[in-house]
N, C-alpha and C. Protein backbone atom coordinates (compact mmCIF):
# COMPACT_ATOMS: atom_id res chain seq x y z
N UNK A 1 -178.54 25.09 -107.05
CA UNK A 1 -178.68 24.85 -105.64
C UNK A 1 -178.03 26.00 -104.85
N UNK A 2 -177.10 26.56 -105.30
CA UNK A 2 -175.95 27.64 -104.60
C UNK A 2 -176.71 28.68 -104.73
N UNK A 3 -177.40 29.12 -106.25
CA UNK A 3 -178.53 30.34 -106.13
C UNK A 3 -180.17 30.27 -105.14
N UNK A 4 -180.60 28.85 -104.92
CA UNK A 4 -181.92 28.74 -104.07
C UNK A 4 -181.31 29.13 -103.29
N UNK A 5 -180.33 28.68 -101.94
CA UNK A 5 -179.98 28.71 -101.16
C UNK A 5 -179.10 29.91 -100.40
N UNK A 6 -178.49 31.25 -101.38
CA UNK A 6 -178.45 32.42 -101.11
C UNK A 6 -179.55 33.31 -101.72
N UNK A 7 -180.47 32.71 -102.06
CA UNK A 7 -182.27 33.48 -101.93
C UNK A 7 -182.66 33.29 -100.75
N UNK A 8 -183.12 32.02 -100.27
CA UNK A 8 -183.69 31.86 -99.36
C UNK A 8 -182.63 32.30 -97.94
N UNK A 9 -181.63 32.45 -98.31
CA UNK A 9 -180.63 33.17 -97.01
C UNK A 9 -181.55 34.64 -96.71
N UNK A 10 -181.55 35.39 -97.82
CA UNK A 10 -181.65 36.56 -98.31
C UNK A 10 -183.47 36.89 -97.97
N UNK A 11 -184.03 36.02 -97.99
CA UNK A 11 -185.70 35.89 -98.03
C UNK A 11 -185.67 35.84 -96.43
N UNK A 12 -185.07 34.37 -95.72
CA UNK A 12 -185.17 34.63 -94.61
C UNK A 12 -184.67 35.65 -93.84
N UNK A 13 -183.51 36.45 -94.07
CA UNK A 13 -183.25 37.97 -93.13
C UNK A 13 -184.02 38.35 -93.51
N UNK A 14 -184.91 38.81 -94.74
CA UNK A 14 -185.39 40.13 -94.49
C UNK A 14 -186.58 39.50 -93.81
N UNK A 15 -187.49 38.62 -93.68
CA UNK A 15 -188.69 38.39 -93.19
C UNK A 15 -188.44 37.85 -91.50
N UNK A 16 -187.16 37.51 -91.78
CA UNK A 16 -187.29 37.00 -90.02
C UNK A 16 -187.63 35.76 -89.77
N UNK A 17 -187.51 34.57 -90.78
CA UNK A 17 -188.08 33.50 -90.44
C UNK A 17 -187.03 32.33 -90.65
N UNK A 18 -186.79 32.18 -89.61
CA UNK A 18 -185.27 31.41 -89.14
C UNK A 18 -185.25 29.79 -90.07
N UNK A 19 -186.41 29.21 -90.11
CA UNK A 19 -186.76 28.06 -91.01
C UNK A 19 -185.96 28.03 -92.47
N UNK A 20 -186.36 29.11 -93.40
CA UNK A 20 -185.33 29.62 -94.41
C UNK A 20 -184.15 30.13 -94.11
N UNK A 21 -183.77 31.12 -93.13
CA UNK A 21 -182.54 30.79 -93.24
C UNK A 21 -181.44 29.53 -92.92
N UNK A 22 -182.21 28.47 -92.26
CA UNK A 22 -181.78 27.49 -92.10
C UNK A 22 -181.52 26.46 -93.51
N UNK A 23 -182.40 26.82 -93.86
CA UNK A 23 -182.33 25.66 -94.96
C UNK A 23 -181.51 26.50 -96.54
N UNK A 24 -181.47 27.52 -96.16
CA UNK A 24 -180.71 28.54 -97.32
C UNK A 24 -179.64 28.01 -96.78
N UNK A 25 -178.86 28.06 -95.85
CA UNK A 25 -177.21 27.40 -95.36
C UNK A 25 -177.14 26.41 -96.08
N UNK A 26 -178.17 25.06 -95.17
CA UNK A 26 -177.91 23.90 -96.06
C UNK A 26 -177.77 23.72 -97.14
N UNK A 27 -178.50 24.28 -97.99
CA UNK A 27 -178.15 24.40 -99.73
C UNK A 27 -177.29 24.61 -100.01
N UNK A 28 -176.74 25.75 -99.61
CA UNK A 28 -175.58 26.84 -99.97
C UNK A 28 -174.48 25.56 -99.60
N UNK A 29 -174.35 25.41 -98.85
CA UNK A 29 -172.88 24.23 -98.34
C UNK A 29 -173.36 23.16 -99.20
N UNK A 30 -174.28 22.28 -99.46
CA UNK A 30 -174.13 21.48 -100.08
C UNK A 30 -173.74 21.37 -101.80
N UNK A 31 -174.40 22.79 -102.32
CA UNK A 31 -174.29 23.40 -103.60
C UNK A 31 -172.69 23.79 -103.69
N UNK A 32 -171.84 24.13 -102.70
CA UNK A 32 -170.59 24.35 -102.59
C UNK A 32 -169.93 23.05 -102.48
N UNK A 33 -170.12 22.01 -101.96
CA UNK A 33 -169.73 21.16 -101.62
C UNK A 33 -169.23 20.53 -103.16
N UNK A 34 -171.31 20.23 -103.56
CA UNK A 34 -170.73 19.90 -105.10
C UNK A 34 -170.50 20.22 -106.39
N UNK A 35 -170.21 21.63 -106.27
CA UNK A 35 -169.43 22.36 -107.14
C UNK A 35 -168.06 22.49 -107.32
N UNK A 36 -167.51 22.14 -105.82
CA UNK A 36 -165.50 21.76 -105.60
C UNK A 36 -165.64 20.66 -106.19
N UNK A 37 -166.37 19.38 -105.84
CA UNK A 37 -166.03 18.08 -106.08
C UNK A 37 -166.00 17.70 -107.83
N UNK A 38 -166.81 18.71 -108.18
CA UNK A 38 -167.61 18.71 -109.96
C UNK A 38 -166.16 19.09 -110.00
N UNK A 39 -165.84 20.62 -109.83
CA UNK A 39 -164.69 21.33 -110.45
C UNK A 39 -163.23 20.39 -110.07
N UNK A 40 -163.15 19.54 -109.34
CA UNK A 40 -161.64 18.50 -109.09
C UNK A 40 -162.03 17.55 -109.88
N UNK A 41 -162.73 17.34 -110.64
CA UNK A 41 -162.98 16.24 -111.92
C UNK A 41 -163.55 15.13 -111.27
N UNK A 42 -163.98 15.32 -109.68
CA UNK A 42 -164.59 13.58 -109.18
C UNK A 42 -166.17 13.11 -110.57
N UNK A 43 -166.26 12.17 -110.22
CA UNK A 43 -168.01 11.98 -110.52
C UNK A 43 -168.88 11.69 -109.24
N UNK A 44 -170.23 12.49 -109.21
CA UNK A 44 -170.68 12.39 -108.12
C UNK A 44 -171.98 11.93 -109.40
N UNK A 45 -172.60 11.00 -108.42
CA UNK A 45 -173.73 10.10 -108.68
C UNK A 45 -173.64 9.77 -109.99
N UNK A 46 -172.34 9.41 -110.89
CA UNK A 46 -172.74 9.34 -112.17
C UNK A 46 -172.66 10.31 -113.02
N UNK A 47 -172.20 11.28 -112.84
CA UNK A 47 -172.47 12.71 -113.64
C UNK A 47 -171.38 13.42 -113.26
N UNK A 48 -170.95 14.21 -114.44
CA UNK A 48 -169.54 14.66 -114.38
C UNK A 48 -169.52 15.87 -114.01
N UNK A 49 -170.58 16.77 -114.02
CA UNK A 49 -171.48 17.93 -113.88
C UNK A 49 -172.64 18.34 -113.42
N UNK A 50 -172.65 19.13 -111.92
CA UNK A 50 -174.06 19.37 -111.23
C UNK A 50 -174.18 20.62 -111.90
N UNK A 51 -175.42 20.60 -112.42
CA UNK A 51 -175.85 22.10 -112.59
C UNK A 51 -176.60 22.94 -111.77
């Protein structure tokens, strides 16, 4: 999720199309989000590990 989401960061600057870079953020923070929570040992949905 952390790699779609600094592509599509990266896709939307160079093309100019604000839609992707919008939704490249969202990924990116949420892919960050649950990569801290994975790495502090929580379980998120059941699973001890987002890949």
């Amino acid at each position: 999720m952390i790699t779609l989401g600094v592509i599509l960061l990266i896709l939307g600057f160079i093309f100019k199309i604000s839609i992707l870079w919008t939704i490249g953020i969202v990924l990116l923070v949420i892919g960050l989000v649950l990569f801290a929570l994975g790495a502090a040992g929580r379980t998120i949905g059941g699973r001890k590990h987002w890949y």
